[in-house]
C-alpha atoms as a PDB file:
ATOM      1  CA  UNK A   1      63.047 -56.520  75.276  1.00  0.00           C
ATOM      2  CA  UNK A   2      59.670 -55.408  75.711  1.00  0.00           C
ATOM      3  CA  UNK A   3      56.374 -57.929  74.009  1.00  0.00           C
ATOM      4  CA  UNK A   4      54.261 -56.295  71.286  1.00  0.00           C
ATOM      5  CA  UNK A   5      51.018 -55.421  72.263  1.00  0.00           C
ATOM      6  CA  UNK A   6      48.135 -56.797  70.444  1.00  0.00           C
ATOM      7  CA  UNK A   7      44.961 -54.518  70.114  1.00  0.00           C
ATOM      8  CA  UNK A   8      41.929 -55.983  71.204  1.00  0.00           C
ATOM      9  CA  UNK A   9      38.852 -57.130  68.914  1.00  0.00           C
ATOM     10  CA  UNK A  10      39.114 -57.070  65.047  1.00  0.00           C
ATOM     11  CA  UNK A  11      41.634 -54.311  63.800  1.00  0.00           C
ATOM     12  CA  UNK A  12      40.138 -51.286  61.950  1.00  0.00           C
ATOM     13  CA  UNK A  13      39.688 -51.341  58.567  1.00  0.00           C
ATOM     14  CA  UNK A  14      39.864 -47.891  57.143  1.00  0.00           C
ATOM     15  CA  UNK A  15      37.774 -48.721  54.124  1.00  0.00           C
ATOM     16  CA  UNK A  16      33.640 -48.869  54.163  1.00  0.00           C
ATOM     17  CA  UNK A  17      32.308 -52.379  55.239  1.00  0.00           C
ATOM     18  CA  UNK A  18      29.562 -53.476  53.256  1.00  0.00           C
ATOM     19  CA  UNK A  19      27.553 -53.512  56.592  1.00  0.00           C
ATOM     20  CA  UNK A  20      28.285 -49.982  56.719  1.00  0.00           C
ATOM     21  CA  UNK A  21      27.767 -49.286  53.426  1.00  0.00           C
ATOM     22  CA  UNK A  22      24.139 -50.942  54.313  1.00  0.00           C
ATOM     23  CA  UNK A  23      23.977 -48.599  57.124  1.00  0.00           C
ATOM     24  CA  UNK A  24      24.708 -45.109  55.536  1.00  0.00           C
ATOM     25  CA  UNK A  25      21.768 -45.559  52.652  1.00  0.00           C
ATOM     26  CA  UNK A  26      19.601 -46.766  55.398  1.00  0.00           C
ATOM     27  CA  UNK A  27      20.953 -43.472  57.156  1.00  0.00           C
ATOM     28  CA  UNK A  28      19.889 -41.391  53.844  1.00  0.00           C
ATOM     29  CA  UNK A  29      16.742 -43.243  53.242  1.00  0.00           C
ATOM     30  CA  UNK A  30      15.295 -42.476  56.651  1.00  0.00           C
ATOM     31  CA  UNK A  31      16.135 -38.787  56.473  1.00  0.00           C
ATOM     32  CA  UNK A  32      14.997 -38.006  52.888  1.00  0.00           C
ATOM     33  CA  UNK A  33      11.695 -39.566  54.152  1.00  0.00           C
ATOM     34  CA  UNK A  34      10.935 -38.455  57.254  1.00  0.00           C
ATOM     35  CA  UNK A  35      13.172 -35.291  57.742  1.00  0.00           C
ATOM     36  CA  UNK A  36      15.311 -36.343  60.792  1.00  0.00           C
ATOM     37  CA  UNK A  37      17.614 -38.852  61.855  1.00  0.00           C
ATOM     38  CA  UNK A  38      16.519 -41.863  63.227  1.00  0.00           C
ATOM     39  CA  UNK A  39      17.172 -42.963  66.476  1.00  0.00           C
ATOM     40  CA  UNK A  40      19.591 -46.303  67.234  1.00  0.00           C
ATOM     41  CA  UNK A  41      16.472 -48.278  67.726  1.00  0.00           C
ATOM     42  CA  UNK A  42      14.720 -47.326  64.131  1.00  0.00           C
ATOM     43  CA  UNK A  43      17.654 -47.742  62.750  1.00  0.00           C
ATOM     44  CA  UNK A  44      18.763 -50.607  64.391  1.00  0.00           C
ATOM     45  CA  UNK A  45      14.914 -51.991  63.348  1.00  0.00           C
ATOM     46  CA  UNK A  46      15.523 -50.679  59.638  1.00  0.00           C
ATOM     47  CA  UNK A  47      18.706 -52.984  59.549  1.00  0.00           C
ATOM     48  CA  UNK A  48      17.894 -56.149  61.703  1.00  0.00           C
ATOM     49  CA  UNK A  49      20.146 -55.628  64.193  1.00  0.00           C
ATOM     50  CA  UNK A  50      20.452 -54.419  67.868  1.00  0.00           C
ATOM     51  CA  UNK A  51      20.135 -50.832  68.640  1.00  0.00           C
ATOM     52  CA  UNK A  52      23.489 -51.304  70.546  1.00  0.00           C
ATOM     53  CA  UNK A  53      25.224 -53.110  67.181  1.00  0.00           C
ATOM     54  CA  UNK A  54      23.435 -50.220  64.833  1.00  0.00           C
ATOM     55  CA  UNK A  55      24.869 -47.739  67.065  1.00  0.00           C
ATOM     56  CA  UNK A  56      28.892 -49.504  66.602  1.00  0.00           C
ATOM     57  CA  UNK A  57      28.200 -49.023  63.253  1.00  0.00           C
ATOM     58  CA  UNK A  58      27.137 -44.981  63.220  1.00  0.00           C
ATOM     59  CA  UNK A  59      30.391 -44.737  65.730  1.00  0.00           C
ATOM     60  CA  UNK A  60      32.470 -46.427  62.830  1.00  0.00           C
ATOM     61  CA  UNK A  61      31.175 -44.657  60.435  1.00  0.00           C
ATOM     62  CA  UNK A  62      31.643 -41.402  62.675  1.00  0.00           C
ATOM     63  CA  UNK A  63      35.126 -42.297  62.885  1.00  0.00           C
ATOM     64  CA  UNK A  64      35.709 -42.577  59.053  1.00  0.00           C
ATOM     65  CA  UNK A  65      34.260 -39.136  58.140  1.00  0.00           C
ATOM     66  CA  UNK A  66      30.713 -39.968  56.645  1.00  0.00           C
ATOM     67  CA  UNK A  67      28.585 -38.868  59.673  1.00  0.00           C
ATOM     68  CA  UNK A  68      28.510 -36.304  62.411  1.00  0.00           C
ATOM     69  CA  UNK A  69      26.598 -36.310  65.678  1.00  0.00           C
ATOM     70  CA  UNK A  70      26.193 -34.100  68.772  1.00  0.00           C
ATOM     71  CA  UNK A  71      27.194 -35.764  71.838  1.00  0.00           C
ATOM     72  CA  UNK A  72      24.512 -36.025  74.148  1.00  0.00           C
ATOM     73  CA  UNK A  73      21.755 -34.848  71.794  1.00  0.00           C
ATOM     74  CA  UNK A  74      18.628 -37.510  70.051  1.00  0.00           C
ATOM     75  CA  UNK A  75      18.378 -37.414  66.840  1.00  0.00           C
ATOM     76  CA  UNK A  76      21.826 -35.297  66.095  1.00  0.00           C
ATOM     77  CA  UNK A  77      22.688 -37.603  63.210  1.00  0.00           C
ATOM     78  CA  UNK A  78      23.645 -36.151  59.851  1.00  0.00           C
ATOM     79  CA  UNK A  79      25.394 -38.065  56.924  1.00  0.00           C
ATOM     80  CA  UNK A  80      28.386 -35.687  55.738  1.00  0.00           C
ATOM     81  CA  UNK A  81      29.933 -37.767  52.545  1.00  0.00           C
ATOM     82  CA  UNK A  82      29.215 -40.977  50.566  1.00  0.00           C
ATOM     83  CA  UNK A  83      31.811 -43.210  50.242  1.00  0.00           C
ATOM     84  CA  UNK A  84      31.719 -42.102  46.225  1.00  0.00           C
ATOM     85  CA  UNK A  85      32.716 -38.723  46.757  1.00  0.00           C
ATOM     86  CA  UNK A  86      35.953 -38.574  45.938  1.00  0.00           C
ATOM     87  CA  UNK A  87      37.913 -35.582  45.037  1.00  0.00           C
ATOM     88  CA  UNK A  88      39.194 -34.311  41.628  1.00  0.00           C
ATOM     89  CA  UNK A  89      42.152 -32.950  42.812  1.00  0.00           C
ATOM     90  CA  UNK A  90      43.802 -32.191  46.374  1.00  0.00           C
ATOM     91  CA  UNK A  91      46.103 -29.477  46.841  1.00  0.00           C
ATOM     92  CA  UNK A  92      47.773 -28.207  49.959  1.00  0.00           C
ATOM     93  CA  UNK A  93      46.836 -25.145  51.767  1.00  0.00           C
ATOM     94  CA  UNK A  94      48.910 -23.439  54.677  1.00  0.00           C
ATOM     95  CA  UNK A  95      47.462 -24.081  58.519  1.00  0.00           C
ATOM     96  CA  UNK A  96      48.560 -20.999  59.594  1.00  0.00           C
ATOM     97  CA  UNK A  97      47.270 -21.394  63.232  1.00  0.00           C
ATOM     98  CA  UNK A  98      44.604 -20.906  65.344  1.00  0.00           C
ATOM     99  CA  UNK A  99      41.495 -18.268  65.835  1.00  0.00           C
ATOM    100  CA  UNK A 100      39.534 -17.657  69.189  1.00  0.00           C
ATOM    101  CA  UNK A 101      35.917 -18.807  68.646  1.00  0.00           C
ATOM    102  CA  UNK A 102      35.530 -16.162  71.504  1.00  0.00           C
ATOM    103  CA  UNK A 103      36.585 -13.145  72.754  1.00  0.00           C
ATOM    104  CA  UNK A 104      38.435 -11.009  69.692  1.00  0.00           C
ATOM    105  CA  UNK A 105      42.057 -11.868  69.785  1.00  0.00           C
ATOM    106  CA  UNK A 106      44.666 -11.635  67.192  1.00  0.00           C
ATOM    107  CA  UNK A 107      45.122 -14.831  65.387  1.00  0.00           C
ATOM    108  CA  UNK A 108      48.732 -15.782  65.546  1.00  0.00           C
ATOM    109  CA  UNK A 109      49.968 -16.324  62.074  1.00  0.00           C
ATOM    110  CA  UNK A 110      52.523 -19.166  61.945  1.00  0.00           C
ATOM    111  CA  UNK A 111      53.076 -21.697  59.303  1.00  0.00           C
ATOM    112  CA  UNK A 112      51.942 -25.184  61.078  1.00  0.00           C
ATOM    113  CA  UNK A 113      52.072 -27.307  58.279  1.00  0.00           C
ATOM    114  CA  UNK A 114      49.414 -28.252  55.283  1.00  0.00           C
ATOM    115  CA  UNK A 115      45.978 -29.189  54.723  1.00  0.00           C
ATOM    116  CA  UNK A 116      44.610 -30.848  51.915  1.00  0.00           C
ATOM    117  CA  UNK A 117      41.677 -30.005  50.419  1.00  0.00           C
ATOM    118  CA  UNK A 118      39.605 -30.159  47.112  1.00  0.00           C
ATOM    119  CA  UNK A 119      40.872 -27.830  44.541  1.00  0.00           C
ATOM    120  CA  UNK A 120      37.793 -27.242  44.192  1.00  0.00           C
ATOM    121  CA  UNK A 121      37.182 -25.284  47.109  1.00  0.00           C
ATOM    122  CA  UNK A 122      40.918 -23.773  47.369  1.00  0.00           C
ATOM    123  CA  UNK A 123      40.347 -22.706  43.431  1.00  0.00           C
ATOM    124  CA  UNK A 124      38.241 -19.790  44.212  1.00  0.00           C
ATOM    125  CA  UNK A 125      41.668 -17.772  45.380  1.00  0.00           C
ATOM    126  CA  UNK A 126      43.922 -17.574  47.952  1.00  0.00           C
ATOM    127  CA  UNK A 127      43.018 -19.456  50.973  1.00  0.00           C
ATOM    128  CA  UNK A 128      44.509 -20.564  54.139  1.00  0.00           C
ATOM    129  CA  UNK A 129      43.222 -22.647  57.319  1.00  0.00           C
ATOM    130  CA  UNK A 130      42.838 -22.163  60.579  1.00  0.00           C
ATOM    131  CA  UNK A 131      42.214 -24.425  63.883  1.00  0.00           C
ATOM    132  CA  UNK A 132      39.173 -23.383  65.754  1.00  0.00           C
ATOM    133  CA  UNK A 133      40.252 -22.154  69.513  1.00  0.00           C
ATOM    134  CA  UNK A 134      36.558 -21.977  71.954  1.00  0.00           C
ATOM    135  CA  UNK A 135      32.844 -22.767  71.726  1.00  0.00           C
ATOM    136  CA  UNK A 136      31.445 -19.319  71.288  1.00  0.00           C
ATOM    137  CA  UNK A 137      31.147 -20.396  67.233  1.00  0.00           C
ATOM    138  CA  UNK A 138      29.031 -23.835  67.769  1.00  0.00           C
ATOM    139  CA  UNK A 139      25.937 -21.757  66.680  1.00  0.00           C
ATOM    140  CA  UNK A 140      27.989 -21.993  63.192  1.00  0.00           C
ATOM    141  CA  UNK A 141      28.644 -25.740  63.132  1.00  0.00           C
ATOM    142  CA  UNK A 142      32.133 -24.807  64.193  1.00  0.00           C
ATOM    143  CA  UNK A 143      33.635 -26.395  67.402  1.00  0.00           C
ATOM    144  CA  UNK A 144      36.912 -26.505  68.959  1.00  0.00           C
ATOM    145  CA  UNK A 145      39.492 -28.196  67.168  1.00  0.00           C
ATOM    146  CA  UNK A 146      37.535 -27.665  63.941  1.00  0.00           C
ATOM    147  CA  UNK A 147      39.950 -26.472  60.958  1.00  0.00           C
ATOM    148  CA  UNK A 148      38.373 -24.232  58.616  1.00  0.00           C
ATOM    149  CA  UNK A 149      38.990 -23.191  55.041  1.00  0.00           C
ATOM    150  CA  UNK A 150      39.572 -19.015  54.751  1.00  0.00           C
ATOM    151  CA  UNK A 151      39.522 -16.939  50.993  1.00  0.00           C
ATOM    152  CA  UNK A 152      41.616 -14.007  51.770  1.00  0.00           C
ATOM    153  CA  UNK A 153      40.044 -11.203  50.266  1.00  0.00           C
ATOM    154  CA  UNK A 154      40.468  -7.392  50.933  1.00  0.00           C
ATOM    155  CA  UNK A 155      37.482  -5.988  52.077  1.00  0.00           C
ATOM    156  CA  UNK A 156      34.802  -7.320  54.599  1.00  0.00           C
ATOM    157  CA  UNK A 157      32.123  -9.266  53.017  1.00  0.00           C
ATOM    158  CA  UNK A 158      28.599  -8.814  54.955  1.00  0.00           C
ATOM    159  CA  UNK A 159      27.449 -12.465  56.306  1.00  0.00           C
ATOM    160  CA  UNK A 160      30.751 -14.491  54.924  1.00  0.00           C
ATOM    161  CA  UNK A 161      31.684 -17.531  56.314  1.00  0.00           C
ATOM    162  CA  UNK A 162      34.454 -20.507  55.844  1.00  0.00           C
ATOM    163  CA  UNK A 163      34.132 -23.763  54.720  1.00  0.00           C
ATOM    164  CA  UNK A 164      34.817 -26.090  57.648  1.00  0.00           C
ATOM    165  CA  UNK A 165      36.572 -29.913  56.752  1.00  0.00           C
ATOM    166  CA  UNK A 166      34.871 -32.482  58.467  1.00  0.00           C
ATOM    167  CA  UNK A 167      37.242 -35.367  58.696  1.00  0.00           C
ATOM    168  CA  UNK A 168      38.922 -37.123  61.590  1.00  0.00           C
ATOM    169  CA  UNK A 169      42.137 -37.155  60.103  1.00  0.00           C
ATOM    170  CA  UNK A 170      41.734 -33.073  59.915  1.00  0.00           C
ATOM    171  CA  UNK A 171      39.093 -31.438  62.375  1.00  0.00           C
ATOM    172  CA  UNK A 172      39.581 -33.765  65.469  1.00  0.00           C
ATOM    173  CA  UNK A 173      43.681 -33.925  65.472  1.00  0.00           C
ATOM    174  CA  UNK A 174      45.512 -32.582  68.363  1.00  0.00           C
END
């Protein structure tokens, strides 16, 4: 019979530390004030801790849903949700497949499952989601393996676009 594996280092909570916490007003603070995200250092210096331990807690955080960064970019930071937004109501909404962020291709329409969402977004009509397939949307905030929120709707609306969930549980699963 095969041993258990233990993970390494502390297990992952999947509930805001108060460190965290800390680090997300700090986050909001610094970018009401001066306009842009800090870097680890300043934040690291805003917090009174290493760059390297300020920037575990931004990759936590990252990893939880209330911040997005580019990879490879300064100053990419952006806080996406406070750990007191909460929503009303979830209700499920069909992921119908995936879209090329590309060339124009026919999206494949096939019931993959359910996404849930705030009724609040799904309440303005009939919507379904979609997995994004390329890079050619980035421009839009929308990457591969993105799912976005559609309204169906019958005629072509000039400069419409979805609403794109940004949680690891949703937008990063393969």
């Amino acid at each position: 019979m095969a041993a258990k594996r233990r993970s390494r280092g502390r297990p992952q909570v999947p509930e805001i530390t108060e460190a965290q916490r800390k680090t997300l007003k700090e986050l909001r603070d610094f970018i009401a004030s001066r306009k842009y995200p800090p870097t680890m250092s300043e934040l690291g210096e805003r917090l009174g801790v290493a760059a390297a331990s300020a920037h575990q807690l931004v990759k936590q955080l990252e990893r939880k849903g209330y911040v997005t960064r580019e990879a490879r970019k300064a100053r990419s930071l952006s806080v996406v949700r406070d750990p007191e937004d909460r929503p009303e109501k979830l209700v499920p909404v069909p992921l119908v497949g995936t879209v090329a962020a590309g060339p124009a291709l026919l999206a494949e329409e096939n019931h993959l499952g359910d996404v849930l969402i705030d009724q609040s977004i799904a309440g303005r009509g009939r919507c379904f989601a979609l997995r994004i397939n390329g890079d050619s949307m980035t421009g839009a905030g929308m990457k591969n393996g993105d799912v976005i929120i559609v309204r169906q709707q019958g005629h072509k609306q000039t400069n419409a676009s979805a609403e794109k969930i940004r949680s690891p549980e949703v937008s990063r699963a393969a």
